[in-house]
Protein backbone atom coordinates (compact mmCIF):
# COMPACT_ATOMS: atom_id res chain seq x y z
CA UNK A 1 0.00 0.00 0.00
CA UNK A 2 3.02 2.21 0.71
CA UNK A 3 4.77 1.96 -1.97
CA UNK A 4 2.04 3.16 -4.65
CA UNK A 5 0.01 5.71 -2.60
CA UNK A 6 2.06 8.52 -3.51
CA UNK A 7 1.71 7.73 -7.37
CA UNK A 8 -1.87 7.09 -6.68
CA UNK A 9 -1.86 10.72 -5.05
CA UNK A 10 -0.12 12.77 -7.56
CA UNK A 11 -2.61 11.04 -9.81
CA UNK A 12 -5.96 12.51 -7.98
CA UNK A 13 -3.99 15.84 -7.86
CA UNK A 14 -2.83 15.79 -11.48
CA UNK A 15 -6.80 15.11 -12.44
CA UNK A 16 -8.34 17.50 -9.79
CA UNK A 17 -5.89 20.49 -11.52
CA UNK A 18 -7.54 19.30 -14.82
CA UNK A 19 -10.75 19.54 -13.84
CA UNK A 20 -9.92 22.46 -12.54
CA UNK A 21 -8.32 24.04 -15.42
CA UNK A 22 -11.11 22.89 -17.38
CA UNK A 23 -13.99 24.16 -15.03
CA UNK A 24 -12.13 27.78 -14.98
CA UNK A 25 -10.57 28.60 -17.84
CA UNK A 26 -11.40 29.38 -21.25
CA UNK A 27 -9.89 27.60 -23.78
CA UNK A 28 -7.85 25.19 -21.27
CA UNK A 29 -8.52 22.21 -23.86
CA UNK A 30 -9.66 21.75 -26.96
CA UNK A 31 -12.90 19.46 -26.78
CA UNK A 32 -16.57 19.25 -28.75
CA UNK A 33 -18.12 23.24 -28.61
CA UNK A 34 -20.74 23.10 -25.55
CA UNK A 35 -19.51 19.77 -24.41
CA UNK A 36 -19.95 20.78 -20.49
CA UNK A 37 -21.02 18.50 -17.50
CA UNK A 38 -22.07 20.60 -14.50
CA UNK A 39 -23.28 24.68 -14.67
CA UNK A 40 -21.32 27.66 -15.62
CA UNK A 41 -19.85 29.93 -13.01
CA UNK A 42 -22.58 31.88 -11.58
CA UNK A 43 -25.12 30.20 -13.50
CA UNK A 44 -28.57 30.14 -12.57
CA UNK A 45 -29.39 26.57 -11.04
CA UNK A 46 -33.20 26.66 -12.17
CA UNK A 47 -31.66 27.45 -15.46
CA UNK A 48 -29.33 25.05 -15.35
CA UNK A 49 -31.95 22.30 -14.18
CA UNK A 50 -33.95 23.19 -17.21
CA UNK A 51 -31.34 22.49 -19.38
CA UNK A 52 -29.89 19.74 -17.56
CA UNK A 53 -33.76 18.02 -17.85
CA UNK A 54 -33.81 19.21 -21.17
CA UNK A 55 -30.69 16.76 -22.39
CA UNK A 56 -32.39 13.75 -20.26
CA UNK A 57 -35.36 13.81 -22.09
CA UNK A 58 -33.50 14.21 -25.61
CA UNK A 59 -31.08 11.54 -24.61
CA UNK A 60 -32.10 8.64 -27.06
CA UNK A 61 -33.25 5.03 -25.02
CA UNK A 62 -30.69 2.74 -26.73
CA UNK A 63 -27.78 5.17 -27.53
CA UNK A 64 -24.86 5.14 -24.53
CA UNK A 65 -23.65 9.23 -23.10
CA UNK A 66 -22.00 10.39 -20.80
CA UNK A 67 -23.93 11.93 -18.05
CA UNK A 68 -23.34 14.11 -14.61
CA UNK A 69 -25.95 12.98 -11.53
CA UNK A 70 -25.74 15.65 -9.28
CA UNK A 71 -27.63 14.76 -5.71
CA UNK A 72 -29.89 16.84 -3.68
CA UNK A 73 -27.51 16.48 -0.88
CA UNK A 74 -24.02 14.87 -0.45
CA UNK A 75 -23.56 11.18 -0.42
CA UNK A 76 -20.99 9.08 1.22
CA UNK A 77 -18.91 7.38 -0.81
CA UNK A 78 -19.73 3.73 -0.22
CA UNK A 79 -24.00 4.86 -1.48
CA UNK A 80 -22.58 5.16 -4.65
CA UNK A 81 -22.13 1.60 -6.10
CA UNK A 82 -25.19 0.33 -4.35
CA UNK A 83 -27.09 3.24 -6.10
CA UNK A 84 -26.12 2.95 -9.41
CA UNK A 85 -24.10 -0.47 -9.66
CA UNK A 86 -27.37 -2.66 -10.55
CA UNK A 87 -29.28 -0.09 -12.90
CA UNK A 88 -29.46 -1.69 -16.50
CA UNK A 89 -27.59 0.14 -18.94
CA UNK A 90 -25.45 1.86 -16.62
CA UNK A 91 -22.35 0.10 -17.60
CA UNK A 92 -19.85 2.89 -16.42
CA UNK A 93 -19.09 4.98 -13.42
CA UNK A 94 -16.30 7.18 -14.68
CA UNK A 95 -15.25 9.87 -12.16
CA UNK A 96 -16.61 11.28 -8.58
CA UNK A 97 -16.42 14.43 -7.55
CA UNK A 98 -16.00 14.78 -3.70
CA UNK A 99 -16.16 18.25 -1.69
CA UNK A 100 -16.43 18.05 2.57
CA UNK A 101 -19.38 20.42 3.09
CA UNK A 102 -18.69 23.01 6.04
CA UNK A 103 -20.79 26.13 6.67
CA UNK A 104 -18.89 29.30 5.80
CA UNK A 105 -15.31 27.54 4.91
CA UNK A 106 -14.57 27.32 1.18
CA UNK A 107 -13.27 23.54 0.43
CA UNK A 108 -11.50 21.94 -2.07
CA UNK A 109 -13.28 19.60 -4.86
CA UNK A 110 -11.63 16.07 -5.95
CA UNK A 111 -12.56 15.23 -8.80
CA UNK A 112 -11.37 11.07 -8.68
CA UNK A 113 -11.59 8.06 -11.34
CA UNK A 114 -12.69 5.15 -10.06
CA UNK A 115 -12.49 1.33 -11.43
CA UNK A 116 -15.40 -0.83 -11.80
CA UNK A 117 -16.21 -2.00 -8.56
CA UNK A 118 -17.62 -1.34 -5.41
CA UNK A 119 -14.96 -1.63 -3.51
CA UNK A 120 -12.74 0.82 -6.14
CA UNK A 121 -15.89 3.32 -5.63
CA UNK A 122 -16.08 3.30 -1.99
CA UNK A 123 -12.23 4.00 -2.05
CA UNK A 124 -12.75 7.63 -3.88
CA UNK A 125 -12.99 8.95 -0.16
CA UNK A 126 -10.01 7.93 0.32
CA UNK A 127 -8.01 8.83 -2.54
CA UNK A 128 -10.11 12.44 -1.92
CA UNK A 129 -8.18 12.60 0.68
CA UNK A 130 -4.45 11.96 -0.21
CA UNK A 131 -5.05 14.85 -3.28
CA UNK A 132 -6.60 17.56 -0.87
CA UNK A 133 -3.89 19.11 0.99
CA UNK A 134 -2.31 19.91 -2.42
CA UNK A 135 -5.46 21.94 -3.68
CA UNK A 136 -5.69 24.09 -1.23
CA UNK A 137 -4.95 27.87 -0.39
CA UNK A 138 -1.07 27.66 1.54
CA UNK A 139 -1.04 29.10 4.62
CA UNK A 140 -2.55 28.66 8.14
CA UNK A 141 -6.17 28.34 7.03
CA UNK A 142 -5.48 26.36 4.10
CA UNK A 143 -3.77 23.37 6.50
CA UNK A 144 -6.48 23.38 8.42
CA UNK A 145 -9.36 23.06 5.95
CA UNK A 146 -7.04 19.98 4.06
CA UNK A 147 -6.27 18.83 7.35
CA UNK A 148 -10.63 18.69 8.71
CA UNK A 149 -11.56 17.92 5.01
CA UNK A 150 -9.13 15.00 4.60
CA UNK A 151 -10.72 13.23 8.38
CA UNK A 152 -13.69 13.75 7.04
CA UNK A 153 -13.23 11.93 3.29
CA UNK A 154 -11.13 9.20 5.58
CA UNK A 155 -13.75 9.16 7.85
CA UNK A 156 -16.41 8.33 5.34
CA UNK A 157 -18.46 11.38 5.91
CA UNK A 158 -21.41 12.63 2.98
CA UNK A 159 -18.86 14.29 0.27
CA UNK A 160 -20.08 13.26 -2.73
CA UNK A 161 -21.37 15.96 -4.81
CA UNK A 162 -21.52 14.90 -8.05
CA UNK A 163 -20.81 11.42 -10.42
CA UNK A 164 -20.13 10.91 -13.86
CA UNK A 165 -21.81 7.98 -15.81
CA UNK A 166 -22.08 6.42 -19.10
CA UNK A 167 -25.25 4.76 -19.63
CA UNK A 168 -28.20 4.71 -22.60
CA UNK A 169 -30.71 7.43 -22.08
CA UNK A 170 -33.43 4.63 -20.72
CA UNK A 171 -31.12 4.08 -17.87
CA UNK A 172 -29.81 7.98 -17.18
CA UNK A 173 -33.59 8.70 -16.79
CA UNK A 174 -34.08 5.43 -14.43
CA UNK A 175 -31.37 7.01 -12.50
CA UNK A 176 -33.19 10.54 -12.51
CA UNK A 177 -35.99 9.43 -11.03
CA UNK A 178 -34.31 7.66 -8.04
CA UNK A 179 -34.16 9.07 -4.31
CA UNK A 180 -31.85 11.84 -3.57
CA UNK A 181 -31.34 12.21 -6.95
CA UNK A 182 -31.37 16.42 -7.98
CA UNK A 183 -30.38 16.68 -11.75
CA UNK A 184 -28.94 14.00 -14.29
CA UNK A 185 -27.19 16.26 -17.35
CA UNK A 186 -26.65 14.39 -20.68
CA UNK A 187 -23.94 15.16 -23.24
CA UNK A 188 -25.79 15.68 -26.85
CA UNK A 189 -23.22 13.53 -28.43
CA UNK A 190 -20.96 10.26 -27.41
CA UNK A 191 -17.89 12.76 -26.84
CA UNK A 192 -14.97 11.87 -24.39
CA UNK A 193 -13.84 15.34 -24.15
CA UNK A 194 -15.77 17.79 -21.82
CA UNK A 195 -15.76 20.67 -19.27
CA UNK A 196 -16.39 19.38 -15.98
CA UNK A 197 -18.35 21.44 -12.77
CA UNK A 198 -20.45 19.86 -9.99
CA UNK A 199 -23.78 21.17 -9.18
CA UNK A 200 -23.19 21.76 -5.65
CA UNK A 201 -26.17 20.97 -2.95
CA UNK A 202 -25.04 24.37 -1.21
CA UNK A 203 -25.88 25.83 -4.92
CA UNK A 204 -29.78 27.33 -4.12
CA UNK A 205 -30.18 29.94 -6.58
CA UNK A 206 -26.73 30.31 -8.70
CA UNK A 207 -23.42 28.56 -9.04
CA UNK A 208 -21.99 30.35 -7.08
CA UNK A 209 -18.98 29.87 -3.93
CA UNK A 210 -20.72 30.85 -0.92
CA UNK A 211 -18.85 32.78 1.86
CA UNK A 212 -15.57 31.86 3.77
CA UNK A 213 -15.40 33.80 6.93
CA UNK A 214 -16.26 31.29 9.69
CA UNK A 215 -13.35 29.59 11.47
CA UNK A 216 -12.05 26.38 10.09
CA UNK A 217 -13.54 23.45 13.26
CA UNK A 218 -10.79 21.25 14.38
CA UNK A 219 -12.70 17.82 13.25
């Protein structure tokens, strides 16, 4: 275990600053023109939703896409699998995105690819947590919120804000209409290549970071 965690580490970061990149700023990558999982910065969400319900509905029944399920509130990592590992036509589960939620504290998101499993699902927590103390702000602060967020990923707390699928449209609306289950987003087209945001459960009227001027708790 040892001897490949760091790789496994500088992996999560190296994808988290790519999502990151992507999510951010213009032109980071060349990919398919309004190929974009997840809302614009400072979006609307009941604009978003729209849209996002919108490309469910279009999404043909026997065709495989790639799709973002964004929940109505976080779930732990080890929900995932036994949410979405038995729906038919849901053959992949290609990244989670992870975030600890604490009121007034900006923290990071991990953005984590998983293998096909539930045991390699359950482990994003994990991983989460080996990438975060290199995405955040350096200083005081920033130790502390990569030191609370990391016990809480380890720790199997609710973190997971968002999960990207691959699936026909019959099964991406199957999902949709599941518990806890806020938005499902469908690419228009079976592209690899795509911007990448989660639709955060904090988010109640636009996409939006909310404030960070409440002290950083020690657990």
């Amino acid at each position: 275990m040892r001897s490949w965690a760091p790789w496994v580490a500088l992996l999560v970061v190296a994808l988290g600053l790519a999502y990151w990149l992507g999510a951010t700023t213009p032109g980071a990558a060349v990919r398919t023109p309004g190929a974009r999982l997840g809302p614009e910065a400072g979006q609307s969400v009941r604009v978003y939703r729209d849209a996002a319900a919108k490309s469910l509905a279009a999404a043909p029944a026997g065709e495989r896409r790639w799709a973002l399920i964004s929940p109505v509130a976080e779930w732990r990592a080890d929900e995932v699998w036994p949410r979405l590992g038995g729906v038919d036509g849901l053959d992949r589960v290609g990244r989670v995105l992870l975030r600890v939620p604490i009121p007034g504290v900006q923290t990071p998101t991990v953005t984590v690819p998983t293998g096909q499993s539930a045991e390699g699902v359950a482990a994003a927590g994990e991983l989460a947590a080996l990438a975060v103390p290199d995405l955040v702000a350096p200083g005081a602060r920033g130790e502390a919120i990569a030191r609370v967020s990391a016990s809480r990923l380890r720790a199997g707390r609710p973190a997971v804000v968002g999960v990207v699928v691959r699936g026909t449209g019959e099964a991406l609306r199957a999902v949709a209409g599941g518990p806890g289950v806020r938005s499902v987003q469908v690419l228009p087209g079976d592209t690899g290549r795509y911007a990448l945001a989660p639709l955060l459960p904090s988010f109640t009227d636009r996409a939006a970071p909310g404030p960070d001027d409440r002290p950083v708790p020690r657990t």
